[in-house]
PDB file of N, CA and C in Angstrom:
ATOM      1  N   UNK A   1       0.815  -1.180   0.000  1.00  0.00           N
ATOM      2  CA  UNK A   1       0.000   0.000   0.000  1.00  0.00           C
ATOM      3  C   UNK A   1       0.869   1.257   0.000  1.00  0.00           C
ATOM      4  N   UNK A   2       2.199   1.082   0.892  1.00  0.00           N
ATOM      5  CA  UNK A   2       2.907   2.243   0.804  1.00  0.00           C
ATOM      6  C   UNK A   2       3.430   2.858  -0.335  1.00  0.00           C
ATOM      7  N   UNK A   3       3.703   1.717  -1.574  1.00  0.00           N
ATOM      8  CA  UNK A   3       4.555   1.947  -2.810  1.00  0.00           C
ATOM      9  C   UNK A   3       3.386   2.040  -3.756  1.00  0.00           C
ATOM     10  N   UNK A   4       2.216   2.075  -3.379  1.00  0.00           N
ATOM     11  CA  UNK A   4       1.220   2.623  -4.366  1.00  0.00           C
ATOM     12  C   UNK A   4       1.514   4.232  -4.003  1.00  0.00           C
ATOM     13  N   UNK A   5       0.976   4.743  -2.770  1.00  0.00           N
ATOM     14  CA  UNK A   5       1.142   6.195  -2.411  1.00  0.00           C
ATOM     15  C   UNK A   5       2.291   6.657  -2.950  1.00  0.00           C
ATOM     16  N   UNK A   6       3.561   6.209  -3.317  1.00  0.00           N
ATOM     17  CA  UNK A   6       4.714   6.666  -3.521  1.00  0.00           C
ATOM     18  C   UNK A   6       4.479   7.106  -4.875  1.00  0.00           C
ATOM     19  N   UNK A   7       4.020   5.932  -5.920  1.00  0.00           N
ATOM     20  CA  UNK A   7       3.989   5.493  -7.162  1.00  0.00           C
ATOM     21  C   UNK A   7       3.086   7.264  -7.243  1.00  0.00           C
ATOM     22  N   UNK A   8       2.222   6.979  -6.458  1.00  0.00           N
ATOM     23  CA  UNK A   8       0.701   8.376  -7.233  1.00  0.00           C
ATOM     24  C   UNK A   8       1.841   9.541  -6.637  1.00  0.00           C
ATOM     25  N   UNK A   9       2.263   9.686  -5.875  1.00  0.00           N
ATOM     26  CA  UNK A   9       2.979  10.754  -5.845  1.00  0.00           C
ATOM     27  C   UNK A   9       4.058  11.670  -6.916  1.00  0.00           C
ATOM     28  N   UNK A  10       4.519  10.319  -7.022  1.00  0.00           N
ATOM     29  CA  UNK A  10       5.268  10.887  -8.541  1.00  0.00           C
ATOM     30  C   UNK A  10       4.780  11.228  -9.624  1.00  0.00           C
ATOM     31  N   UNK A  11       3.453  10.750 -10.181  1.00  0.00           N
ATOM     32  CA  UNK A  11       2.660  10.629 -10.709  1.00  0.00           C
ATOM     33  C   UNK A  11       2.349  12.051 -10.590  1.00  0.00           C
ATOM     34  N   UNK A  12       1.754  12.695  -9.713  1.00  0.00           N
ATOM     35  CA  UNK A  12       1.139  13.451  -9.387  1.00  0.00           C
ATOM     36  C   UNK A  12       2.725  15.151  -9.626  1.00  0.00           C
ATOM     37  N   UNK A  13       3.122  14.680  -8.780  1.00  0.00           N
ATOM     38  CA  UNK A  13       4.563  15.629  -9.272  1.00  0.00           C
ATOM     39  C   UNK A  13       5.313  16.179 -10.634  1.00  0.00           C
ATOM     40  N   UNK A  14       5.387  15.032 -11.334  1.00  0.00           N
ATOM     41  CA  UNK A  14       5.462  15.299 -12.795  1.00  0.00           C
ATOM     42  C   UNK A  14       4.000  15.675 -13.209  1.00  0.00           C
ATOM     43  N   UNK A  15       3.268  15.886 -13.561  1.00  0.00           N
ATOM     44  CA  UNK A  15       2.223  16.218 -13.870  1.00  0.00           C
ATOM     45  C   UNK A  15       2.039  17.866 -13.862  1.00  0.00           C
ATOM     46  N   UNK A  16       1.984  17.850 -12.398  1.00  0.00           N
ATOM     47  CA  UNK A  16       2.463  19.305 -11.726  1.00  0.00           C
ATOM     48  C   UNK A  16       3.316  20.000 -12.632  1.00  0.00           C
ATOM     49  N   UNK A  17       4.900  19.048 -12.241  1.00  0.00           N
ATOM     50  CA  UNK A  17       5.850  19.837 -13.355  1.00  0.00           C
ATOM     51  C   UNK A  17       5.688  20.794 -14.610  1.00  0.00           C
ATOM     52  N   UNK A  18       5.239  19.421 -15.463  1.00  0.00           N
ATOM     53  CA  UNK A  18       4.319  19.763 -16.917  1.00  0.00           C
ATOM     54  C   UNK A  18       3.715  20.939 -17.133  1.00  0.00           C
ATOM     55  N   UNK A  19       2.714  20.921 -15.971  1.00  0.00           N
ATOM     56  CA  UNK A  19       1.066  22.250 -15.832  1.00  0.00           C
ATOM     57  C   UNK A  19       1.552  23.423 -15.841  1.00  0.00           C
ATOM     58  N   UNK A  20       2.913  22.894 -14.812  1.00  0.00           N
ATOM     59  CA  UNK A  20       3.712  24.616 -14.384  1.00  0.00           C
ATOM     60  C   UNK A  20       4.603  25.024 -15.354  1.00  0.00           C
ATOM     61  N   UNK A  21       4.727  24.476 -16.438  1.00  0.00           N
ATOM     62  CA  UNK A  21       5.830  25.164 -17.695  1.00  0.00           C
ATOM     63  C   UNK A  21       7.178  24.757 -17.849  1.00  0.00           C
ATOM     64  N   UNK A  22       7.128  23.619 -16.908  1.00  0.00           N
ATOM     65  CA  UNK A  22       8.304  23.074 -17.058  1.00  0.00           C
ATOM     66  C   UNK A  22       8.343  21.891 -18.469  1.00  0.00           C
ATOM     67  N   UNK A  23       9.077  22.273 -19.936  1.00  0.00           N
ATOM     68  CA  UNK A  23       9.190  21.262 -20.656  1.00  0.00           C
ATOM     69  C   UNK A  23      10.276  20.592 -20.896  1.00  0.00           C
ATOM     70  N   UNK A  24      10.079  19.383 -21.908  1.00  0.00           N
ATOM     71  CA  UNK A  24      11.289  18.418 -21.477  1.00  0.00           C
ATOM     72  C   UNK A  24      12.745  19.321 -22.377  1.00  0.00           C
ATOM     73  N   UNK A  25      13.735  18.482 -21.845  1.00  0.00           N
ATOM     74  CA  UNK A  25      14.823  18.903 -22.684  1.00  0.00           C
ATOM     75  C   UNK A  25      15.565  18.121 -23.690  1.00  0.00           C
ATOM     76  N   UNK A  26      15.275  18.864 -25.191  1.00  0.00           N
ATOM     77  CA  UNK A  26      15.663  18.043 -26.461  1.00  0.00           C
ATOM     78  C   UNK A  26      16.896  18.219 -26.502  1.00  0.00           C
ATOM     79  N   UNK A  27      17.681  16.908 -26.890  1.00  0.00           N
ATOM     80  CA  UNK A  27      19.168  17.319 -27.445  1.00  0.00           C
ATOM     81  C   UNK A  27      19.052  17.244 -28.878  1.00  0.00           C
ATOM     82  N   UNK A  28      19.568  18.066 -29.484  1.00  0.00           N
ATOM     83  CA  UNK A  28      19.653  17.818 -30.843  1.00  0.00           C
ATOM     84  C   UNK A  28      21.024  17.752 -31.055  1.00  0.00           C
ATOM     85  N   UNK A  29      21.366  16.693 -32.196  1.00  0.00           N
ATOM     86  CA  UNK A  29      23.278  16.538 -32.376  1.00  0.00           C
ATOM     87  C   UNK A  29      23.903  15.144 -31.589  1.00  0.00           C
ATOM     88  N   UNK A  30      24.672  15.162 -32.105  1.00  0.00           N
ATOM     89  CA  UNK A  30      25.609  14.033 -31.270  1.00  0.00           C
ATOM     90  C   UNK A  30      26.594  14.343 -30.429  1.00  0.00           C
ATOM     91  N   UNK A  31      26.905  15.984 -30.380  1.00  0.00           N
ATOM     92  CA  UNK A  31      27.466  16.222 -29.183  1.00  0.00           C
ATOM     93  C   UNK A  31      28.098  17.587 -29.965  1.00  0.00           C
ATOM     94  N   UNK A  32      29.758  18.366 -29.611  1.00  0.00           N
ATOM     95  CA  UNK A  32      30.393  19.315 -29.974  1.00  0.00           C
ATOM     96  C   UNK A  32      30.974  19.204 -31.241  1.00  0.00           C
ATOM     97  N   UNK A  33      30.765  20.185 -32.242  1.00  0.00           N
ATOM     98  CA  UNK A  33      31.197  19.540 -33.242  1.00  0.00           C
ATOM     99  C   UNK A  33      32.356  20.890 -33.745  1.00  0.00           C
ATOM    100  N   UNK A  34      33.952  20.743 -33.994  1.00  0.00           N
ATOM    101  CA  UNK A  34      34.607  21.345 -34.399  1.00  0.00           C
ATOM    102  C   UNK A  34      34.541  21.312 -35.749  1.00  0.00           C
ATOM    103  N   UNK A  35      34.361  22.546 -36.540  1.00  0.00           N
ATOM    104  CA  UNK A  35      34.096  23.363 -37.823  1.00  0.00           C
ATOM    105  C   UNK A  35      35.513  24.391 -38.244  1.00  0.00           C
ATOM    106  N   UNK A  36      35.996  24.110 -39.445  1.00  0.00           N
ATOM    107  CA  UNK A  36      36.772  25.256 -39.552  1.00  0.00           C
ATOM    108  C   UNK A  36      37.789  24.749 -40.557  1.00  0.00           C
ATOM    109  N   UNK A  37      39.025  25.436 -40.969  1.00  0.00           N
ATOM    110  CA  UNK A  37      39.589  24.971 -42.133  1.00  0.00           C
ATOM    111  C   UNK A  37      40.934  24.157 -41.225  1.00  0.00           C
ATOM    112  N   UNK A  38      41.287  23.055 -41.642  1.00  0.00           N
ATOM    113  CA  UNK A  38      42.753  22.459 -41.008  1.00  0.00           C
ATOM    114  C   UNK A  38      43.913  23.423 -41.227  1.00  0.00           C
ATOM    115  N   UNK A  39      44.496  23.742 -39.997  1.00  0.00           N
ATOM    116  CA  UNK A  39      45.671  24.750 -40.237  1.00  0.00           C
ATOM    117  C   UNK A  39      46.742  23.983 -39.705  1.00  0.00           C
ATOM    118  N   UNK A  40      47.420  23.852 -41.407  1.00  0.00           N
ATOM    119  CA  UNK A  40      48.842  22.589 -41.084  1.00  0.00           C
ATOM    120  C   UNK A  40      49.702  23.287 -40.313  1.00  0.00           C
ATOM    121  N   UNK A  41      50.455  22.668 -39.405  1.00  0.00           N
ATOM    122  CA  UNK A  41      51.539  22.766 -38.526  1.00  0.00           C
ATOM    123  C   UNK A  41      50.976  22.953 -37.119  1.00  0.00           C
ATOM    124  N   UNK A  42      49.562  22.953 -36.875  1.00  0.00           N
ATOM    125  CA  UNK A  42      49.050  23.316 -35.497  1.00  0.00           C
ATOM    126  C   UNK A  42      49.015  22.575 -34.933  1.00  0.00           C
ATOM    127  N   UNK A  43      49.817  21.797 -33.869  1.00  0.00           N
ATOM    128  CA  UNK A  43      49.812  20.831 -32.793  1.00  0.00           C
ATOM    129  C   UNK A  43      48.548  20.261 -32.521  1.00  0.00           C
ATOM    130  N   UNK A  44      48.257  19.206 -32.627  1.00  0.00           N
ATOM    131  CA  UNK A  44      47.078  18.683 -31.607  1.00  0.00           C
ATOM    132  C   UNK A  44      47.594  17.462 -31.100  1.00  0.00           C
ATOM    133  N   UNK A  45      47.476  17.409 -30.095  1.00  0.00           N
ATOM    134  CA  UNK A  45      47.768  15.679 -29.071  1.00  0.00           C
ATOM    135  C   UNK A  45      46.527  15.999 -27.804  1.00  0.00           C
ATOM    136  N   UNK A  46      46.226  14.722 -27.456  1.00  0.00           N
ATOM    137  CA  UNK A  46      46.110  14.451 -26.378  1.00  0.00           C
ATOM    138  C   UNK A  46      47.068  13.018 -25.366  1.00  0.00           C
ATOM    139  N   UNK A  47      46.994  13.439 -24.111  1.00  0.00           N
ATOM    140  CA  UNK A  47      47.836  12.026 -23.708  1.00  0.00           C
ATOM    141  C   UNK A  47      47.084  11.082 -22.261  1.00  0.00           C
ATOM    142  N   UNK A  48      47.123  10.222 -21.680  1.00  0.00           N
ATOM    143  CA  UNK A  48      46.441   9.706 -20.409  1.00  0.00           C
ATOM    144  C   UNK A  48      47.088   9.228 -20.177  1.00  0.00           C
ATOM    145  N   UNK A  49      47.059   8.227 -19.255  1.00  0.00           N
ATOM    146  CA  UNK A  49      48.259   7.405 -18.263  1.00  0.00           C
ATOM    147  C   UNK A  49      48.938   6.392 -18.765  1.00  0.00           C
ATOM    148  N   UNK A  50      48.157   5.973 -20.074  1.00  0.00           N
ATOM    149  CA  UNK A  50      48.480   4.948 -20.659  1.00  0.00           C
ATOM    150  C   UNK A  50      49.548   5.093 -21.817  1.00  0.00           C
ATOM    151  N   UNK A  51      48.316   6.050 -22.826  1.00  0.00           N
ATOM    152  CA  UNK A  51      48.428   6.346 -24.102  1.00  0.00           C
ATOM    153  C   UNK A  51      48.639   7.502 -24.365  1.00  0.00           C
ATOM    154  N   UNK A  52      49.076   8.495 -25.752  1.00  0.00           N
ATOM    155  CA  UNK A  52      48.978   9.336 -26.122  1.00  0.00           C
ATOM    156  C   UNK A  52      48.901   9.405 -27.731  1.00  0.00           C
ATOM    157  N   UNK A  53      48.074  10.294 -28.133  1.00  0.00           N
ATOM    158  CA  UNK A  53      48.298  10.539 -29.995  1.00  0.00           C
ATOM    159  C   UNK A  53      48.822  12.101 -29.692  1.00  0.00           C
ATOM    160  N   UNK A  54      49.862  12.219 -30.921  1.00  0.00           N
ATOM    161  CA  UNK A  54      50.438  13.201 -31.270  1.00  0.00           C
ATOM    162  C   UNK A  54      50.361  13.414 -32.519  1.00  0.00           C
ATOM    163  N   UNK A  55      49.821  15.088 -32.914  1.00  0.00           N
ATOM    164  CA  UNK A  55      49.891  14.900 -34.418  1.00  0.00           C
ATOM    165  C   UNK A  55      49.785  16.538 -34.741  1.00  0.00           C
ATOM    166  N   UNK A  56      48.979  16.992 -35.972  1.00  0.00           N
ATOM    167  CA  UNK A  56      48.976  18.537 -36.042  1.00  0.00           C
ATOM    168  C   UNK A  56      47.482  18.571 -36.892  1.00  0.00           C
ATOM    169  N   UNK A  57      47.440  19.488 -37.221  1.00  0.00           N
ATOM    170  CA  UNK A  57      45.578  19.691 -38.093  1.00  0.00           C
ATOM    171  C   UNK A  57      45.357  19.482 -39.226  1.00  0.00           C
ATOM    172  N   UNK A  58      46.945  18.601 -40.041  1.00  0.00           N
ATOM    173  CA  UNK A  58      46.857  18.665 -41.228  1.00  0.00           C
ATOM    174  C   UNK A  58      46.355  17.269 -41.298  1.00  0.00           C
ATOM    175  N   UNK A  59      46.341  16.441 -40.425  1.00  0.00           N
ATOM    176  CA  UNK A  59      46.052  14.968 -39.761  1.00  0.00           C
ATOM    177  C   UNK A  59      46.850  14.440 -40.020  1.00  0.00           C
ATOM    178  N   UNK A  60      48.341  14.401 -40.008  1.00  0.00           N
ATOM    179  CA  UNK A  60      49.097  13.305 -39.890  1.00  0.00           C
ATOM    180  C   UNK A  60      49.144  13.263 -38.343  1.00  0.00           C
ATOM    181  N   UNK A  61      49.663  11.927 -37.719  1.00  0.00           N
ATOM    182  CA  UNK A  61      49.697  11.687 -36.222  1.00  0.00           C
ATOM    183  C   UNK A  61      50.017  10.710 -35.932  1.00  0.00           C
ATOM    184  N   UNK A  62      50.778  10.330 -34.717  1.00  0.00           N
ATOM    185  CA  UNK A  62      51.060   9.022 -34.285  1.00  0.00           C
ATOM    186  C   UNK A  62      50.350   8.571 -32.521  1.00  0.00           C
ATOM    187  N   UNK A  63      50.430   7.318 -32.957  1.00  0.00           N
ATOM    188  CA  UNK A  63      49.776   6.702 -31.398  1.00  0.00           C
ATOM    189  C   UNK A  63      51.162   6.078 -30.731  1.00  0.00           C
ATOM    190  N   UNK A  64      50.726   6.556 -29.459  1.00  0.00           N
ATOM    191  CA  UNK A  64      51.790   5.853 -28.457  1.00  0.00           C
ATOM    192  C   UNK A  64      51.515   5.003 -27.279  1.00  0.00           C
ATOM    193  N   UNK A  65      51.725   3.975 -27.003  1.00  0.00           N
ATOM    194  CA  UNK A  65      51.429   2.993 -25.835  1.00  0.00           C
ATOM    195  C   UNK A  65      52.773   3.015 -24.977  1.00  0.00           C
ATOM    196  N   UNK A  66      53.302   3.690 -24.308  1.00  0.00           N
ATOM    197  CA  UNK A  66      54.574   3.529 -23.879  1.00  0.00           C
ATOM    198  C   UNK A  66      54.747   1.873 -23.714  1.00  0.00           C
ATOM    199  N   UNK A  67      56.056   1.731 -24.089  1.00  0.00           N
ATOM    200  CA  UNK A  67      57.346   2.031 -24.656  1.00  0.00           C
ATOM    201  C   UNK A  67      56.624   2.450 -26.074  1.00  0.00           C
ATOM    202  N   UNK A  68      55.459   1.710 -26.504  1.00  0.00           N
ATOM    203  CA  UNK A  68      55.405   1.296 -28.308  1.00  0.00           C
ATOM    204  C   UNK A  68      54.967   2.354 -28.986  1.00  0.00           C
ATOM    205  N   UNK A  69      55.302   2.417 -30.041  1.00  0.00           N
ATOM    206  CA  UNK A  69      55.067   3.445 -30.778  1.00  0.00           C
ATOM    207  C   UNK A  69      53.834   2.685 -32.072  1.00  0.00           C
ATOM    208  N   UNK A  70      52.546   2.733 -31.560  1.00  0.00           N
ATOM    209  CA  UNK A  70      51.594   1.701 -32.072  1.00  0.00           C
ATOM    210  C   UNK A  70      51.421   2.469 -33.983  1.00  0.00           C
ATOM    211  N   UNK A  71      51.096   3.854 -33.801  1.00  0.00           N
ATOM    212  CA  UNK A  71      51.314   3.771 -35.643  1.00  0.00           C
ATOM    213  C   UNK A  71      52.187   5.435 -35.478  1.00  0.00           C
ATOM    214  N   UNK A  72      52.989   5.371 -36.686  1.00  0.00           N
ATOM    215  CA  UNK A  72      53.267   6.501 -36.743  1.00  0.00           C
ATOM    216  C   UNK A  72      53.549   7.026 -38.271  1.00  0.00           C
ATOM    217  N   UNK A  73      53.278   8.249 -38.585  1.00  0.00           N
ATOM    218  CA  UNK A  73      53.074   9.249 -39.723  1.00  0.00           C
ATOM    219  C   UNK A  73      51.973   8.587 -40.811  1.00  0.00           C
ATOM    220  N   UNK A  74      50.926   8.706 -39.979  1.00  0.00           N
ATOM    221  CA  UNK A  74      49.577   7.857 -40.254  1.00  0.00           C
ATOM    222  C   UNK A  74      48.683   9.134 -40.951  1.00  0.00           C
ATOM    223  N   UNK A  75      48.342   9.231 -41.811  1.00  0.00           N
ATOM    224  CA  UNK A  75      47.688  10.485 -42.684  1.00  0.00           C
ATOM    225  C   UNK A  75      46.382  10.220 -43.194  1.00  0.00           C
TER     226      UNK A  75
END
């Protein structure tokens, strides 16, 4: 009986929500999207504890697994 009262409560709360102007929130997209022309010689890497890619905007780049050097001048 208790988890019925719970159940209408929520029920009842969102509802509320709704009445009061609260609407849902659309994402549109698959997330951040970088736009713009590749400007060769501009560094880009990222690195983590593991791994790192190193490369520039013209897209050549290499992957690193310390010690290994998994690909490099990959275009």
């Amino acid at each position: 009986m208790r988890t019925m009262g719970v159940a209408v409560l929520a029920l009842a709360l969102a509802a509320g929500a709704e009445a009061q102007g609260v609407t849902r929130f659309l994402l549109e997209g698959s997330g951040p999207v970088l736009a713009g022309e590749a400007r060769a010689g501009v560094y880009v890497g990222d690195q983590g504890r593991r791994a790192a890619v190193f490369g520039d905007e013209s897209g050549a780049f290499e992957v690193w697994s310390w010690p290994l050097k998994l690909v490099r001048d990959l275009r």
